[in-house]
C-alpha atoms as a PDB file:
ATOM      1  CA  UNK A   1     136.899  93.456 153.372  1.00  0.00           C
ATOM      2  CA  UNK A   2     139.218  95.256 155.736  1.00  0.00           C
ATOM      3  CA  UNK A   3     138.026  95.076 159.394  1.00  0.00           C
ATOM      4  CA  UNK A   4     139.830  97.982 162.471  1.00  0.00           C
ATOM      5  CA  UNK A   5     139.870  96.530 165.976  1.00  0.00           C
ATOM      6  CA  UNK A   6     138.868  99.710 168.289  1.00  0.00           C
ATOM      7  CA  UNK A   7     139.920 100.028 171.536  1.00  0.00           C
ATOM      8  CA  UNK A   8     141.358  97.402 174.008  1.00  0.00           C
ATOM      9  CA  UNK A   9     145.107  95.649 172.867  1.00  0.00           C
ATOM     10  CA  UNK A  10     144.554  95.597 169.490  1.00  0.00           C
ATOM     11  CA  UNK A  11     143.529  98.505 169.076  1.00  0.00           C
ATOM     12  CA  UNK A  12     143.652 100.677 165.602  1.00  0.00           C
ATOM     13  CA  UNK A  13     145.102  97.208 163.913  1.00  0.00           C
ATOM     14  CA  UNK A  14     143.436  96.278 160.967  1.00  0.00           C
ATOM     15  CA  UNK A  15     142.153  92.813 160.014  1.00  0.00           C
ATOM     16  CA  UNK A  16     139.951  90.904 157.215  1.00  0.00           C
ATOM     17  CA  UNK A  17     137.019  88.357 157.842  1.00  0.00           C
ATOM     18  CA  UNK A  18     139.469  85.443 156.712  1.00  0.00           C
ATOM     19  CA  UNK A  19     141.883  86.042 158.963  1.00  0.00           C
ATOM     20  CA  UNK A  20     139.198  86.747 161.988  1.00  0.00           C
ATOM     21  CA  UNK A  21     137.702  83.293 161.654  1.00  0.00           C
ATOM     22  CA  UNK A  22     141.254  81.787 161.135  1.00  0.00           C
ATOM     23  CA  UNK A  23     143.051  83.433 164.126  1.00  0.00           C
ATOM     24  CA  UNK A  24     140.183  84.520 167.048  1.00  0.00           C
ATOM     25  CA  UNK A  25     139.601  81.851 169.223  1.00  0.00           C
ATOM     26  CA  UNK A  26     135.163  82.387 168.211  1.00  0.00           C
ATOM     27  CA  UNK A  27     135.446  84.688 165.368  1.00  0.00           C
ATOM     28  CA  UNK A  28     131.355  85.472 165.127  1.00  0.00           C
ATOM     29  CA  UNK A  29     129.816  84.437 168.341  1.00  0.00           C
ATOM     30  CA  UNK A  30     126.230  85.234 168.810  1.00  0.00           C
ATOM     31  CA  UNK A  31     125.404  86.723 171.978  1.00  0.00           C
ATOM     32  CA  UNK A  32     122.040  87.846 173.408  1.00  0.00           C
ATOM     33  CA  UNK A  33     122.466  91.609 174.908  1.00  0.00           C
ATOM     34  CA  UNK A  34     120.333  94.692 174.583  1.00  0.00           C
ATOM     35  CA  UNK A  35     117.667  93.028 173.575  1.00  0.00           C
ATOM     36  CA  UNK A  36     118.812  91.825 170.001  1.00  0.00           C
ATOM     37  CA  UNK A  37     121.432  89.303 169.059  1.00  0.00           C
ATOM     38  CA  UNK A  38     124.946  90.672 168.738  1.00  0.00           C
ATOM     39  CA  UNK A  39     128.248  89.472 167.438  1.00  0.00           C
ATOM     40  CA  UNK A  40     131.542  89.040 169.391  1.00  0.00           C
ATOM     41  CA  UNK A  41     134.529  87.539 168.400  1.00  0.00           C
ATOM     42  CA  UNK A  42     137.111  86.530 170.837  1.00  0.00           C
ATOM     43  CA  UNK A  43     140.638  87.757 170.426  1.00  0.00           C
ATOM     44  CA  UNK A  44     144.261  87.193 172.702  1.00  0.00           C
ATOM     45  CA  UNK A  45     146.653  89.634 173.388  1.00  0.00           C
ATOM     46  CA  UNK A  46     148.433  91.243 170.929  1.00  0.00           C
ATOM     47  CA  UNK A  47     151.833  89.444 170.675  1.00  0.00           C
ATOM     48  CA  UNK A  48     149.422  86.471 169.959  1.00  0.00           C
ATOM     49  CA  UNK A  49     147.203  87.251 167.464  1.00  0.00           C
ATOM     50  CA  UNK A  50     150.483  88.804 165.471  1.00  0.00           C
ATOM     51  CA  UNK A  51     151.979  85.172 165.995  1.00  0.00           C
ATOM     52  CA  UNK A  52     148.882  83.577 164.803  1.00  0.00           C
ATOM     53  CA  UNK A  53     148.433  85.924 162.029  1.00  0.00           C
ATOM     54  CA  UNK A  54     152.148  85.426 160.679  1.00  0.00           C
ATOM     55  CA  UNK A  55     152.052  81.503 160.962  1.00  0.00           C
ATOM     56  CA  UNK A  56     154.988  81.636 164.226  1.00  0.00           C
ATOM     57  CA  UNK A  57     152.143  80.468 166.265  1.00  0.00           C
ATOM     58  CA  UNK A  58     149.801  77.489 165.418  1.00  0.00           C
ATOM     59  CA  UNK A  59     146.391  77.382 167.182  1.00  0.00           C
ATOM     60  CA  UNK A  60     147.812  75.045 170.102  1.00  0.00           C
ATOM     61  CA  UNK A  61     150.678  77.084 170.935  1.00  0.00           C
ATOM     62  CA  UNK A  62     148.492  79.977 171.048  1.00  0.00           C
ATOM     63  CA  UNK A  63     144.995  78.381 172.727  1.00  0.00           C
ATOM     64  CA  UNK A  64     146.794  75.756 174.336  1.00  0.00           C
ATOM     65  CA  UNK A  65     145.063  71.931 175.191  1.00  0.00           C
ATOM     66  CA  UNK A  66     143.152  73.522 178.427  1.00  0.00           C
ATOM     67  CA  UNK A  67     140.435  75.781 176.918  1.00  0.00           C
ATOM     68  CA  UNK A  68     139.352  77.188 180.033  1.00  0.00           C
ATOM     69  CA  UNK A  69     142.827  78.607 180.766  1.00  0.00           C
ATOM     70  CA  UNK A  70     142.819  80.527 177.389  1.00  0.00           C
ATOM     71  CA  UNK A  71     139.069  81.664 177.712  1.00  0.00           C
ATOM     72  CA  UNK A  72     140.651  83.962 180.929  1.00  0.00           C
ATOM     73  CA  UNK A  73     143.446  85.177 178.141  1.00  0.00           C
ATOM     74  CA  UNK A  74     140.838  86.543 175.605  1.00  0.00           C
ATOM     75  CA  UNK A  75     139.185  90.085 174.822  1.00  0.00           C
ATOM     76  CA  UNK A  76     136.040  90.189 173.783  1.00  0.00           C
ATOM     77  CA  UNK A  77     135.396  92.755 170.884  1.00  0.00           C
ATOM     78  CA  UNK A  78     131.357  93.488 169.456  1.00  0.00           C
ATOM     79  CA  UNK A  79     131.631  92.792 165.843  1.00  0.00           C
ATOM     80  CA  UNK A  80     130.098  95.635 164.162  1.00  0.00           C
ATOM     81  CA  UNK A  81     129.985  96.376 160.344  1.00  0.00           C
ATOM     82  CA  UNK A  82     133.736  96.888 159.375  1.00  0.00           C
ATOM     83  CA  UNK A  83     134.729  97.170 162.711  1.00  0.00           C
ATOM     84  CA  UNK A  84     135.226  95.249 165.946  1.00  0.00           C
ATOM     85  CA  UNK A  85     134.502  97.048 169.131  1.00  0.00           C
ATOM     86  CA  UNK A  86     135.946  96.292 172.397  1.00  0.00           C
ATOM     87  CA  UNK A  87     132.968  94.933 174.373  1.00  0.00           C
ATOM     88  CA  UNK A  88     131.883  96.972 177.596  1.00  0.00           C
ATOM     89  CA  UNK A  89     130.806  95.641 180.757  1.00  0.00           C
ATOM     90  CA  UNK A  90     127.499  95.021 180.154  1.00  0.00           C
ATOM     91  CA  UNK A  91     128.327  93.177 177.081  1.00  0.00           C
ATOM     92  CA  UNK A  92     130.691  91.210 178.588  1.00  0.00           C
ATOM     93  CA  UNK A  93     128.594  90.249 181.883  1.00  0.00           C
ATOM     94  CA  UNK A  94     125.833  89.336 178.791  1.00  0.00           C
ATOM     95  CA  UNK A  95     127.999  87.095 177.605  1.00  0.00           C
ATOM     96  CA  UNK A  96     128.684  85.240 181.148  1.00  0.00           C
ATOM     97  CA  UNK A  97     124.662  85.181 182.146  1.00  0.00           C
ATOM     98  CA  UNK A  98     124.491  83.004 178.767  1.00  0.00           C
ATOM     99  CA  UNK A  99     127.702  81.031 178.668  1.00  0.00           C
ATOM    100  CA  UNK A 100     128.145  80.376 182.250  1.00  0.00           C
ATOM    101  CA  UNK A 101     131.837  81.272 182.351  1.00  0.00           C
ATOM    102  CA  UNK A 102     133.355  84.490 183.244  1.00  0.00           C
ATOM    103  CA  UNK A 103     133.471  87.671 180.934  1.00  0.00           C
ATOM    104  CA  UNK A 104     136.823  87.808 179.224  1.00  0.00           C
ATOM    105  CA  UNK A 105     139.120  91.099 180.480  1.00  0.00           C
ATOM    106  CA  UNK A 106     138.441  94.706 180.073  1.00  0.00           C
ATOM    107  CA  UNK A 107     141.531  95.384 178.731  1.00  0.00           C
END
């Protein structure tokens, strides 16, 4: 099933479930906001995710060995239906009250 990214840096690019889990750095990560539980899935910039995507880039080069260092590198998009949603603020600062660490980048 064929997934569009909309808004933020990969925006209008089109992705599929597989390839999500393979490539995001959390591909379906629950968070609590609004009220209900909502699904994110953290991406990196675009020259990234097309190096993941075509194999150039393996999951260290792109992630790296310090994991806090590529959490500040990530966009956080709301995974909704077919699509995934750049998160807003609130979503994002949702996701720091519950992890503890900073909300990725508007972009």
């Amino acid at each position: 099933m064929s997934m569009e990214f909309i808004g933020g840096p990969l925006d209008g690019l089109a992705t599929d479930r597989l390839t999500l889990e393979r490539c995001a750095f959390g591909a379906r990560v629950p968070i609590e906001a609004g009220g209900r539980k909502r699904l994110f899935a953290f991406v990196p910039r675009l020259e990234v995710w097309e190096g993941l995507v075509s194999g150039r880039l393996s999951w260290d080069e792109a992630y790296g060995d310090d994991l806090s260092d590529a959490e500040a590198r990530l966009f956080a998009y709301e995974v909704v239906g077919n699509s995934l949603r750049e998160a807003d603020q609130e979503l994002r600062e949702a996701l720091r009250r519950q992890t503890g660490r900073r909300p990725p980048p508007a972009a």
